[in-house]
C-alpha atoms as a PDB file:
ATOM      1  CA  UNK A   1      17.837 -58.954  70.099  1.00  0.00           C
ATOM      2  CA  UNK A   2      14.596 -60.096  70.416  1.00  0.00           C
ATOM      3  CA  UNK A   3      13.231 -62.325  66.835  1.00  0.00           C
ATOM      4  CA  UNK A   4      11.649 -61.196  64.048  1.00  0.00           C
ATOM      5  CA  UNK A   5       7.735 -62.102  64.343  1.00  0.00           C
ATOM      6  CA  UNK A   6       6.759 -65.008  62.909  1.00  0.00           C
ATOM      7  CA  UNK A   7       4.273 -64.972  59.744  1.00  0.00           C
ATOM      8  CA  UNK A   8       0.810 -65.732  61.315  1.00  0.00           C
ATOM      9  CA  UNK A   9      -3.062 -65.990  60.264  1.00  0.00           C
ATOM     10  CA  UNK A  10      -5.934 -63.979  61.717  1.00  0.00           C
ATOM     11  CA  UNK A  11      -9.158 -65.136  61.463  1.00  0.00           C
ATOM     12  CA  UNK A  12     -11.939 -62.581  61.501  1.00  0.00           C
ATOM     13  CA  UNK A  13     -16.083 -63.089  60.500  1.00  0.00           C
ATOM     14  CA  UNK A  14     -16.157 -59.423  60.373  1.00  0.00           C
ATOM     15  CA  UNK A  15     -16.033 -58.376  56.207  1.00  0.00           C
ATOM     16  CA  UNK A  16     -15.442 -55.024  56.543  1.00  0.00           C
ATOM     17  CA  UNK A  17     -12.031 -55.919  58.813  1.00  0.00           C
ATOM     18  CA  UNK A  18     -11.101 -58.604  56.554  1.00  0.00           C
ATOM     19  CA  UNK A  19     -11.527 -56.496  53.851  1.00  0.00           C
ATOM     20  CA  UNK A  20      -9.284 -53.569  55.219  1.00  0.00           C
ATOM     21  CA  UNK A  21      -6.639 -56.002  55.887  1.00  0.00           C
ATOM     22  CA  UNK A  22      -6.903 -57.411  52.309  1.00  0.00           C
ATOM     23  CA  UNK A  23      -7.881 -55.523  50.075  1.00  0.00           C
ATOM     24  CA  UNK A  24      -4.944 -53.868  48.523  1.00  0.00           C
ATOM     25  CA  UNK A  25      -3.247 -57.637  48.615  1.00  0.00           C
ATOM     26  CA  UNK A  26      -6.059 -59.314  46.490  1.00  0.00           C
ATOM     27  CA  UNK A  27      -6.404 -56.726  44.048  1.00  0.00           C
ATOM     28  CA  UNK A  28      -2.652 -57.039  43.285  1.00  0.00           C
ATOM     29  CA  UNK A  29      -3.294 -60.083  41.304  1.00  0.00           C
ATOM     30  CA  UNK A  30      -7.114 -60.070  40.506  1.00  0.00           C
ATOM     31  CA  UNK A  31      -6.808 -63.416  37.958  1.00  0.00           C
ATOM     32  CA  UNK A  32      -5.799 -66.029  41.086  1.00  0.00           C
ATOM     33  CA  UNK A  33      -7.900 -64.486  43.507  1.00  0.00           C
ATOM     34  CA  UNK A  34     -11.066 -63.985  41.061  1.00  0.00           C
ATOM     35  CA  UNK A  35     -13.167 -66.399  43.421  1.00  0.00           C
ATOM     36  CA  UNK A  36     -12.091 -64.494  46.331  1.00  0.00           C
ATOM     37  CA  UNK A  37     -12.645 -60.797  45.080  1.00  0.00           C
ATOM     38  CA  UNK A  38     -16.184 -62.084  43.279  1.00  0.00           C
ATOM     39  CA  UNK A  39     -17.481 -63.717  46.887  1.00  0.00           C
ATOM     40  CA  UNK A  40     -16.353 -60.975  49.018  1.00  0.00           C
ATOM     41  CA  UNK A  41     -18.014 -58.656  46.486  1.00  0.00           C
ATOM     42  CA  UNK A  42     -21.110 -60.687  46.708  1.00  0.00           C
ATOM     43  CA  UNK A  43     -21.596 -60.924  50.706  1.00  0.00           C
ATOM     44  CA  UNK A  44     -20.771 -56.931  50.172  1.00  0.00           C
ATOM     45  CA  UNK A  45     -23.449 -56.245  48.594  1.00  0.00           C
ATOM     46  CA  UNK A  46     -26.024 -58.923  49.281  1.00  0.00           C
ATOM     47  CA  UNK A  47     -25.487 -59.523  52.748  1.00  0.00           C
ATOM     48  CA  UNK A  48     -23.242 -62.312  54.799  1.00  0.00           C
ATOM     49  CA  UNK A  49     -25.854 -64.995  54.545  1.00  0.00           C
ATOM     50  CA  UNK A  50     -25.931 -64.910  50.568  1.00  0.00           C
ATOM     51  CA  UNK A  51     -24.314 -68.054  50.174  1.00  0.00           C
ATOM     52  CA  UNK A  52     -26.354 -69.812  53.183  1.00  0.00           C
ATOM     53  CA  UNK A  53     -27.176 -69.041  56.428  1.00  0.00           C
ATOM     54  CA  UNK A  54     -23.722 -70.297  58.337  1.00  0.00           C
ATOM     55  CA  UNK A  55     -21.345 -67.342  59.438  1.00  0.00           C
ATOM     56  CA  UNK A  56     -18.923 -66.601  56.987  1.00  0.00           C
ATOM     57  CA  UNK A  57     -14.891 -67.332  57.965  1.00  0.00           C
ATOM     58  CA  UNK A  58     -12.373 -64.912  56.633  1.00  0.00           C
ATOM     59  CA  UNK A  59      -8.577 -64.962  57.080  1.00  0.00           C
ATOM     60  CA  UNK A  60      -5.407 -63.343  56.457  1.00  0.00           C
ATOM     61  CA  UNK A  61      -2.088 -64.578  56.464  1.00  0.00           C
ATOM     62  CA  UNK A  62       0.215 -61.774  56.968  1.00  0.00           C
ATOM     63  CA  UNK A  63       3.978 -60.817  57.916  1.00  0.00           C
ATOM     64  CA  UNK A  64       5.397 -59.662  61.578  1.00  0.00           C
ATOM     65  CA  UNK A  65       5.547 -55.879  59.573  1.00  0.00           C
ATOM     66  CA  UNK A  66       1.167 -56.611  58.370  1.00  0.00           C
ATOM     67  CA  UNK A  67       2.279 -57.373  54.903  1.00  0.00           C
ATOM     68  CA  UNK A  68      -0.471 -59.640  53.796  1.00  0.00           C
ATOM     69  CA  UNK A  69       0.802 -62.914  52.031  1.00  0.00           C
ATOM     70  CA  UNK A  70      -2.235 -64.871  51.860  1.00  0.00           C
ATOM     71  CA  UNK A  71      -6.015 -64.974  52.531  1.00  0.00           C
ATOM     72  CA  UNK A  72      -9.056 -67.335  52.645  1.00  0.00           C
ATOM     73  CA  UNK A  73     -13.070 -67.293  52.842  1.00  0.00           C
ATOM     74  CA  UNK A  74     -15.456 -69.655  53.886  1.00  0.00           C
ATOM     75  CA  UNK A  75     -18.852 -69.595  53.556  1.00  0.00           C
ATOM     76  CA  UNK A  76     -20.475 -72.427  54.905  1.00  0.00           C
ATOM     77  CA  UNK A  77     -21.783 -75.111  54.241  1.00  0.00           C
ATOM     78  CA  UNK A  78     -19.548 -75.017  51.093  1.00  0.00           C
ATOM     79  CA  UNK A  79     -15.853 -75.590  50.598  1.00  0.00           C
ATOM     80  CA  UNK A  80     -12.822 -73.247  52.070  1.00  0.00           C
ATOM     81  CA  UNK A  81     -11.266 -70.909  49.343  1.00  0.00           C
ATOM     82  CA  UNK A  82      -8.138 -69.696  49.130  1.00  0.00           C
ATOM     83  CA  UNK A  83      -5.649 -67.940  47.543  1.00  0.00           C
ATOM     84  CA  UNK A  84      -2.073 -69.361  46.589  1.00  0.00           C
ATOM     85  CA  UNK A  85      -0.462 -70.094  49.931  1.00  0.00           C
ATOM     86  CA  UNK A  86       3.450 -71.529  50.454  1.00  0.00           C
ATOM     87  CA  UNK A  87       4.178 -74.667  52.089  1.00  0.00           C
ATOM     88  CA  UNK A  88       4.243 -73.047  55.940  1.00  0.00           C
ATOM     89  CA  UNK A  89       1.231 -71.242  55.053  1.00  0.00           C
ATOM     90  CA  UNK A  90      -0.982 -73.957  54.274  1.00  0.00           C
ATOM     91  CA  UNK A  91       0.654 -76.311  57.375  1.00  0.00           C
ATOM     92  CA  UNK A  92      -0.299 -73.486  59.806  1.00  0.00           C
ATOM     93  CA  UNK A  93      -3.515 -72.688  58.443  1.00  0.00           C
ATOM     94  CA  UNK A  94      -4.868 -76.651  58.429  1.00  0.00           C
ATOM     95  CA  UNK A  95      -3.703 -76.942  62.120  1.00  0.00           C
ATOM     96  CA  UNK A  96      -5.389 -73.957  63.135  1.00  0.00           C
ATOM     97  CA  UNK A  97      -9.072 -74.619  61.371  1.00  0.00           C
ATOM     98  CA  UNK A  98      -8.376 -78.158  62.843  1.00  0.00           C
ATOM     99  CA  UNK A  99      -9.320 -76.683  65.972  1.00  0.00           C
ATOM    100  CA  UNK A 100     -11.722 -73.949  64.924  1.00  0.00           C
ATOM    101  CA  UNK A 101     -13.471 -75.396  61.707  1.00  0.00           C
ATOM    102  CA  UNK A 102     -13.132 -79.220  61.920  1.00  0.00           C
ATOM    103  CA  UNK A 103     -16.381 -79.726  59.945  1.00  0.00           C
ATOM    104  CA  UNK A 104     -14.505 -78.151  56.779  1.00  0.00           C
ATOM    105  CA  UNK A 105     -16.182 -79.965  54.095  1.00  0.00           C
ATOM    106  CA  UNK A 106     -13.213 -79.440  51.292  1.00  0.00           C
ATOM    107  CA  UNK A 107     -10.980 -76.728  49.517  1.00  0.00           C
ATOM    108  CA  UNK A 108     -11.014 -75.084  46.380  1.00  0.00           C
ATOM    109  CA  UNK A 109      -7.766 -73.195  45.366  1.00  0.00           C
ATOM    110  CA  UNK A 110      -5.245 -73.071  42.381  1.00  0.00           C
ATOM    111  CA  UNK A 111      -3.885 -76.979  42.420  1.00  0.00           C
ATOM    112  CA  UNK A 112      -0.980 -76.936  44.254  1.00  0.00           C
ATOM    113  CA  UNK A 113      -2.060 -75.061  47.106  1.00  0.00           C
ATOM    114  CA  UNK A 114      -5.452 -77.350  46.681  1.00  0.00           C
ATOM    115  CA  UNK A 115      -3.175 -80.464  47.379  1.00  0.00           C
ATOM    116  CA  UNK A 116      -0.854 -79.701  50.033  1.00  0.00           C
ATOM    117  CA  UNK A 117      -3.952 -78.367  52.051  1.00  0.00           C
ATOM    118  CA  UNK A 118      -5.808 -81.400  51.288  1.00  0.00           C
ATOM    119  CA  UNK A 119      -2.751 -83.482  52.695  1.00  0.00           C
ATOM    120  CA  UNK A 120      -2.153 -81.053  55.550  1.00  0.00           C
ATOM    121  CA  UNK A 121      -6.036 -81.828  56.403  1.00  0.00           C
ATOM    122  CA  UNK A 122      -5.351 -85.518  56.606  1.00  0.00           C
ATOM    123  CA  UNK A 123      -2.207 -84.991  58.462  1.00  0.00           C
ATOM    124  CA  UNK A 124      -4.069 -82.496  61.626  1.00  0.00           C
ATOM    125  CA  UNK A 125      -7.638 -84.014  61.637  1.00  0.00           C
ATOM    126  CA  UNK A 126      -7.093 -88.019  60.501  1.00  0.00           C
ATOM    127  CA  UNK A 127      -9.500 -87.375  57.622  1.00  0.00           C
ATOM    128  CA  UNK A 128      -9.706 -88.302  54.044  1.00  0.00           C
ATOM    129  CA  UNK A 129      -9.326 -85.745  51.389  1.00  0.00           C
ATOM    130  CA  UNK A 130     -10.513 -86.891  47.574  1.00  0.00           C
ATOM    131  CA  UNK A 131     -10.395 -84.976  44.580  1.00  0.00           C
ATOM    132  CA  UNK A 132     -13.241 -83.877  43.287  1.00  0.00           C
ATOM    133  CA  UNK A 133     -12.613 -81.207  40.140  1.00  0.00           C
ATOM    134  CA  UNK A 134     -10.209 -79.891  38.433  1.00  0.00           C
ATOM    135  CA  UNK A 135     -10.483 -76.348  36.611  1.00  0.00           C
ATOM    136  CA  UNK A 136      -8.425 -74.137  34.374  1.00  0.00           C
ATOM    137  CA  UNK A 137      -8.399 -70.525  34.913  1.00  0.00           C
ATOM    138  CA  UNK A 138      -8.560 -68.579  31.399  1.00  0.00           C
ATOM    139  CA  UNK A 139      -7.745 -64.792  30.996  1.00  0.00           C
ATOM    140  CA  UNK A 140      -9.697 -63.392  27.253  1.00  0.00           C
ATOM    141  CA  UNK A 141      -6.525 -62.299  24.838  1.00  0.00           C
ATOM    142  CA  UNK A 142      -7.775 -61.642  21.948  1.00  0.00           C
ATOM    143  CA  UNK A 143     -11.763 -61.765  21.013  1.00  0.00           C
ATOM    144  CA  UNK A 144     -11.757 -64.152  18.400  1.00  0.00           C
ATOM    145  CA  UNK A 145     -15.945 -64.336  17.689  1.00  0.00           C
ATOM    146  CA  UNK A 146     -16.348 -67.320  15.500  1.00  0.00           C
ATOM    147  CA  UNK A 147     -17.613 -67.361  12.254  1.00  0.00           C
ATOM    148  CA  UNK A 148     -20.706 -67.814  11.328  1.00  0.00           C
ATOM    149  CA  UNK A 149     -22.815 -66.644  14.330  1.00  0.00           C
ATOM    150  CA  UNK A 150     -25.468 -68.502  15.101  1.00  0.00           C
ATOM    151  CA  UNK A 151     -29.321 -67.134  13.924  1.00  0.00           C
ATOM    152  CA  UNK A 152     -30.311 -64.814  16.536  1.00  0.00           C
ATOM    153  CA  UNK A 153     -28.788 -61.957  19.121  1.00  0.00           C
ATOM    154  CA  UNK A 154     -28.275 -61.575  22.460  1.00  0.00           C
ATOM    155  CA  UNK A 155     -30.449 -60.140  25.589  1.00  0.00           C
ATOM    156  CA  UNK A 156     -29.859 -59.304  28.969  1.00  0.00           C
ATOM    157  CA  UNK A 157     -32.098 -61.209  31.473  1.00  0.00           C
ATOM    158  CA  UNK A 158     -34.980 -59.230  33.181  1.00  0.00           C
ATOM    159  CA  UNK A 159     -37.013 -59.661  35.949  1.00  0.00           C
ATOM    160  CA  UNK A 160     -39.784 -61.698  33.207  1.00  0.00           C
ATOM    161  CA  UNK A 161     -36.801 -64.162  32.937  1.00  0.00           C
ATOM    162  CA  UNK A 162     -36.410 -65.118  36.552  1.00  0.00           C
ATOM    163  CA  UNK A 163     -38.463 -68.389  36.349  1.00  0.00           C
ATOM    164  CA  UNK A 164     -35.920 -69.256  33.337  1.00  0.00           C
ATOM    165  CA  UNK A 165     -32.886 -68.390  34.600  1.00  0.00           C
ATOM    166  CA  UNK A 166     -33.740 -70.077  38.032  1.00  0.00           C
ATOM    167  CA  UNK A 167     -34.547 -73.317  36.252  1.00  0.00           C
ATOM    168  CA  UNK A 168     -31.019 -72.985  34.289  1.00  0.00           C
ATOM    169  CA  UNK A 169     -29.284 -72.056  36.659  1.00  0.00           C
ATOM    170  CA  UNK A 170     -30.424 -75.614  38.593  1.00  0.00           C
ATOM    171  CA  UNK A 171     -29.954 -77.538  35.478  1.00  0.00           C
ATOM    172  CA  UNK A 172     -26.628 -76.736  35.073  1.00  0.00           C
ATOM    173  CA  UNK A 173     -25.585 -77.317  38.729  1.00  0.00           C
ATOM    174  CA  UNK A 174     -27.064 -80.865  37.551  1.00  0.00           C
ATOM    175  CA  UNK A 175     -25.159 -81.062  34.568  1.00  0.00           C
ATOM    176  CA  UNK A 176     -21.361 -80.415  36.076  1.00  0.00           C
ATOM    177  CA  UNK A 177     -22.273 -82.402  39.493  1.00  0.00           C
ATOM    178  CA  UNK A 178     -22.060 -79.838  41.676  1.00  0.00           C
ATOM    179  CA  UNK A 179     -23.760 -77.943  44.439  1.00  0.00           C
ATOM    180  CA  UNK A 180     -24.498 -74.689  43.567  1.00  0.00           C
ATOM    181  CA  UNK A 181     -22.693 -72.052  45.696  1.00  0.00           C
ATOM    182  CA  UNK A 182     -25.825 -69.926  45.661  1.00  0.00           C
ATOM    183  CA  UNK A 183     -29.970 -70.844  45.852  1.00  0.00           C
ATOM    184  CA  UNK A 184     -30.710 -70.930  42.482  1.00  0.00           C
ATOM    185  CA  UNK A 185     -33.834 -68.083  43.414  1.00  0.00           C
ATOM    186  CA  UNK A 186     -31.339 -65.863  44.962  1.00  0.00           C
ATOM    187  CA  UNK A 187     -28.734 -66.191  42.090  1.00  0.00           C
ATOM    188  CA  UNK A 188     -30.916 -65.432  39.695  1.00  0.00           C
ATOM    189  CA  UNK A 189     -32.322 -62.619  41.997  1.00  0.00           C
ATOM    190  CA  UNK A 190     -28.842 -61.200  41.920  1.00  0.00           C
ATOM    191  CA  UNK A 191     -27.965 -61.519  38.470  1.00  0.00           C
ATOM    192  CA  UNK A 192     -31.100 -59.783  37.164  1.00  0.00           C
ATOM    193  CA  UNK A 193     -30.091 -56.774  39.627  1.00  0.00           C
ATOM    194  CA  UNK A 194     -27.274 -55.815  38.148  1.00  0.00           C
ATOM    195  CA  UNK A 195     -28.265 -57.300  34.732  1.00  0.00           C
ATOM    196  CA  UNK A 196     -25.422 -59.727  35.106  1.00  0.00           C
ATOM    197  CA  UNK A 197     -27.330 -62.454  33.169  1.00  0.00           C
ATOM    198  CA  UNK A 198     -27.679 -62.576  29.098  1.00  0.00           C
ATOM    199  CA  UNK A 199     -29.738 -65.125  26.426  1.00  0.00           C
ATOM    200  CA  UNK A 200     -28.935 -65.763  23.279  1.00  0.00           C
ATOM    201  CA  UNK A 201     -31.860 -65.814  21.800  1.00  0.00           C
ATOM    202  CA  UNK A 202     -33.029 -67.463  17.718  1.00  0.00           C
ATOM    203  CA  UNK A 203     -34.853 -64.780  15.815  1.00  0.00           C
ATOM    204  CA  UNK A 204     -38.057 -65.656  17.136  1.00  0.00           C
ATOM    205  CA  UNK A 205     -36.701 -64.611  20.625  1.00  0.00           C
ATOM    206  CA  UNK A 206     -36.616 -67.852  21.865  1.00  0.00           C
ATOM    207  CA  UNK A 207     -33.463 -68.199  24.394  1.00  0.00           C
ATOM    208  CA  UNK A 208     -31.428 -71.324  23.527  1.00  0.00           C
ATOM    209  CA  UNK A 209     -27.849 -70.472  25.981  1.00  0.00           C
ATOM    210  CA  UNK A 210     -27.182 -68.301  28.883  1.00  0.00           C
ATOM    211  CA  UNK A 211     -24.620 -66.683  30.258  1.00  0.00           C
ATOM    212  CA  UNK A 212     -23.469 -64.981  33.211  1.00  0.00           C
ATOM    213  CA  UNK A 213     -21.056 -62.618  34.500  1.00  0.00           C
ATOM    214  CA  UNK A 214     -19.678 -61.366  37.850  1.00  0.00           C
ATOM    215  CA  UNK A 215     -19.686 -57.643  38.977  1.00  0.00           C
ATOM    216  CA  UNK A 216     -16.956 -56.053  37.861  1.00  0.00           C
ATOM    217  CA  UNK A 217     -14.161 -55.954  40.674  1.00  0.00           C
ATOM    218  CA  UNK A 218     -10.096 -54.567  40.984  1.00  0.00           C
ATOM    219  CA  UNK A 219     -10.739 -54.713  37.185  1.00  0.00           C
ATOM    220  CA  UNK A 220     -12.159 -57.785  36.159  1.00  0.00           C
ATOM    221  CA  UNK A 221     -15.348 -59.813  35.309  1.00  0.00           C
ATOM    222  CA  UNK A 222     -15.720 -63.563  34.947  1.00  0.00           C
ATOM    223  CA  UNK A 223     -18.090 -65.324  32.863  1.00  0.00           C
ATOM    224  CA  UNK A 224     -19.478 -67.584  34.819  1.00  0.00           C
ATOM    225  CA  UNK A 225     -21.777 -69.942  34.079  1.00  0.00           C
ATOM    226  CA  UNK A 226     -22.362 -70.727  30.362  1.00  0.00           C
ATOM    227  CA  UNK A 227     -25.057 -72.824  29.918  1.00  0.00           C
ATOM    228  CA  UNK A 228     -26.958 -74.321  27.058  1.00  0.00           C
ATOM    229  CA  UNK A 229     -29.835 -77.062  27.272  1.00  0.00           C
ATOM    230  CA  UNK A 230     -28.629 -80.407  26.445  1.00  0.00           C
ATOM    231  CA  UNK A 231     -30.858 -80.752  23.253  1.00  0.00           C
ATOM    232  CA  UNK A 232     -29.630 -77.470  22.067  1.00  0.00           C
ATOM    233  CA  UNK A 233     -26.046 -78.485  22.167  1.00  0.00           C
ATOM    234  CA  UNK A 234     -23.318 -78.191  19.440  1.00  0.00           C
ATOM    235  CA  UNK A 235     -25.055 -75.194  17.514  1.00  0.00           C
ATOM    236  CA  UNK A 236     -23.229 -72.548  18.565  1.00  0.00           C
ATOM    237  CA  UNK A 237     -25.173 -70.673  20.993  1.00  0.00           C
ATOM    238  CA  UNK A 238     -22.990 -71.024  23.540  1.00  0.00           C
ATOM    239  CA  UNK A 239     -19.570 -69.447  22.230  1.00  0.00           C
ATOM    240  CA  UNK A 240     -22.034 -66.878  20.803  1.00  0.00           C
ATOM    241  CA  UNK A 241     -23.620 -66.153  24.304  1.00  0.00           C
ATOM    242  CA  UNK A 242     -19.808 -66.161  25.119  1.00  0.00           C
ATOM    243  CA  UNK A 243     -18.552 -63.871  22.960  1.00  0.00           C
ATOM    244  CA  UNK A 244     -21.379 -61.511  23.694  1.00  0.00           C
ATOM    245  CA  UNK A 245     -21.174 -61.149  27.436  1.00  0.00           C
ATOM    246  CA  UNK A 246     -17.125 -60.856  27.279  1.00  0.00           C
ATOM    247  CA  UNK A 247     -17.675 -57.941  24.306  1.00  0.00           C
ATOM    248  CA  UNK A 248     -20.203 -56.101  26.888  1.00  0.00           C
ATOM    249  CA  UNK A 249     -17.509 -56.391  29.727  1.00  0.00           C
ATOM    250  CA  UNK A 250     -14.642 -55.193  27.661  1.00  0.00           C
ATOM    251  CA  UNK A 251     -17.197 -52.332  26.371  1.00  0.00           C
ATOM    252  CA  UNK A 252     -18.077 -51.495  30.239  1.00  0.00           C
ATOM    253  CA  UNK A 253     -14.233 -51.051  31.345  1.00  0.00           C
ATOM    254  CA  UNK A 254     -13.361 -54.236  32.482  1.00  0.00           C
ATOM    255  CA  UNK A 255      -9.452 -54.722  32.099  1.00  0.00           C
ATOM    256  CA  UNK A 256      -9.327 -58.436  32.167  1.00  0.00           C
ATOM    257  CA  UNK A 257     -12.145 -60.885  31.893  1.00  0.00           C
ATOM    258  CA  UNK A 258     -11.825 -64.152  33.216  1.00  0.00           C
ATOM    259  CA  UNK A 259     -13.687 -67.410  33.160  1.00  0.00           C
ATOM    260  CA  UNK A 260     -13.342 -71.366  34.154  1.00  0.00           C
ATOM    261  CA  UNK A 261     -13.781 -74.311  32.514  1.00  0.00           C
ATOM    262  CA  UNK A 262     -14.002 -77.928  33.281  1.00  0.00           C
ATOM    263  CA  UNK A 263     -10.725 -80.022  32.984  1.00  0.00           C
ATOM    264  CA  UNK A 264     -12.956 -83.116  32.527  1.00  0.00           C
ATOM    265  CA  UNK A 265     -14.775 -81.602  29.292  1.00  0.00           C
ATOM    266  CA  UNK A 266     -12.669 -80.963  26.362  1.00  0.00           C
ATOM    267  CA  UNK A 267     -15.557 -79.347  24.231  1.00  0.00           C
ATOM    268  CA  UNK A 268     -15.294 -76.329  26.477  1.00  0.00           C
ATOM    269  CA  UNK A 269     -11.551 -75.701  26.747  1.00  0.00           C
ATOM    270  CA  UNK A 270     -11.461 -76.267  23.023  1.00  0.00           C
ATOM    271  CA  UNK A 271     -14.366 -73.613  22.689  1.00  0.00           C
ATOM    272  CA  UNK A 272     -13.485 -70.701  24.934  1.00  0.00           C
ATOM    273  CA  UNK A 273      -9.411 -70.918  23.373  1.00  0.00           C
ATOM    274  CA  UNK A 274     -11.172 -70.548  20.092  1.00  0.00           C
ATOM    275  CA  UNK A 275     -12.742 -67.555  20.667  1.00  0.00           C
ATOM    276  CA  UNK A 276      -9.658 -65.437  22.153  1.00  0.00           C
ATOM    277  CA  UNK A 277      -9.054 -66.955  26.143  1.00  0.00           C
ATOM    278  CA  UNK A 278      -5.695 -68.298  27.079  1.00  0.00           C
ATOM    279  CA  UNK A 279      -4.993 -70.368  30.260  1.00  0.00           C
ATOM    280  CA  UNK A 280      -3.580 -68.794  33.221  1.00  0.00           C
ATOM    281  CA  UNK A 281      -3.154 -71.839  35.549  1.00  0.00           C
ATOM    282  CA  UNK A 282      -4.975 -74.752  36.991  1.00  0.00           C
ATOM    283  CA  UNK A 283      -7.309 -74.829  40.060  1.00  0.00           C
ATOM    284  CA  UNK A 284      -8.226 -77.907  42.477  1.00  0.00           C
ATOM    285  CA  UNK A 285     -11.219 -78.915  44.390  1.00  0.00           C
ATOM    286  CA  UNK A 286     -10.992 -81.543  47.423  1.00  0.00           C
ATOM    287  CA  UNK A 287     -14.013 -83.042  49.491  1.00  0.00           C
ATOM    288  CA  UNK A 288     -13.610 -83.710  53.284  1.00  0.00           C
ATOM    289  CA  UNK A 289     -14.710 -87.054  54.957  1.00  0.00           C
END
């Protein structure tokens, strides 16, 4: 009797066939594959080059029968993503972008996948894979809003914000050590689209925090980022910026709402269990040389 076929992964740059593949697989556990469903979403409806102007890479890693165990997306120049993978996955996945993609400048996954591919990269190309961040994943339980608010209310970002929001949106990149995944123009071009950008703002309507949040997709939104100016730090604004984009997500349907913080900065993961999110599970991020 002839074998069983082996699990293998197809690599497409076509969206629309990657997405048909899938699909139905990544919305079956929207919380690990947030960063997946939210970039997909994004190249969906702002074009393949929103990230930069390299081709994107997508991938599925599916059964002899099509039943789709695992899946990736690359947009270059930045790091691979992918979901959680098993051991053979991850082997056969490094040896094949070896060959196709050997210019991969890292990985960004939950941690253990992160790791093995990072040492799987060493192993098939000879180079060096270094740690570069490490995240936690939180899922809202509860909205806790804490007590007292800060002055002020919030506001969604308009069009007369852009210049702001473009200059935050830098800033922060600045602030975490990180490239941005998106131009700073064209995020902020997105954002104020779908109004997926809110201030808090001090009585006198000046804004002191931002927040954003994704498009809402299989279900759920993530917060993402929070930023507050560093000489307006530690008076609130941003848990209250917090609280007020996750109420407006729960109050548009969104089932779960999702966000990540920093491992590295223990005011944040304090802050955001606080006001209501739990952790679901760690993520990793490895740079290539």
């Amino acid at each position: 009797m002839p074998s069983e076929p082996r699990p293998a992964w197809q690599l497409t740059t076509d969206l629309d066939a990657f997405l048909a593949r899938a699909e139905k697989f990544l919305h079956s556990a929207p919380a690990p594959h947030t960063a997946l469903l939210s970039v997909t979403d994004t190249l969906r409806v702002r074009g393949l080059q929103a990230y930069g102007e390299g081709e994107p890479l997508f991938g599925t890693y599916a059964d002899g029968d099509g039943t789709v165990r695992g899946a990736l997306v690359r947009t270059p120049p930045h790091r691979l993503s992918l979901s959680p993978l098993d051991p053979e996955a991850v082997d056969a996945l490094a040896r094949r972008l070896a060959d196709v993609s050997p210019d991969l400048p890292g990985v960004a996954t939950e941690s253990a996948t992160a790791e093995a591919f990072a040492r799987a990269w060493e192993k098939h190309t000879g180079a060096t894979a270094a740690p570069s961040m490490s995240q936690r994943l939180y899922r809202l339980g509860t909205l806790t809003p804490p007590e007292p608010a800060p002055p002020g209310g919030p506001r969604v970002a308009t069009a007369a914000d852009r210049e702001l929001l473009v200059r935050w949106h830098r800033e922060f990149g600045e602030a975490i050590g990180e490239r941005a995944a998106m131009d700073s123009g064209a995020w902020a071009d997105s954002r104020i689209a779908y109004g997926g950008a809110t201030f808090w703002e001090t009585p006198d309507g000046t804004p002191v925090a931002m927040a954003g949040v994704t498009r809402r997709t299989a279900g759920q939104v993530r917060v993402a980022p929070v930023y507050t100016p560093a000489d307006l730090r530690g008076r609130g604004y941003g848990g209250a910026v917090t609280v007020a984009v996750t109420r407006a997500a729960l109050d548009a349907g969104a089932a779960e709402v999702l966000l990540f913080t920093d491992l590295d900065n223990p005011t944040s993961n304090v802050l955001y269990q606080r006001i209501g999110y739990r952790p679901v599970r760690d993520f990793g991020q490895y740079d290539f040389t």
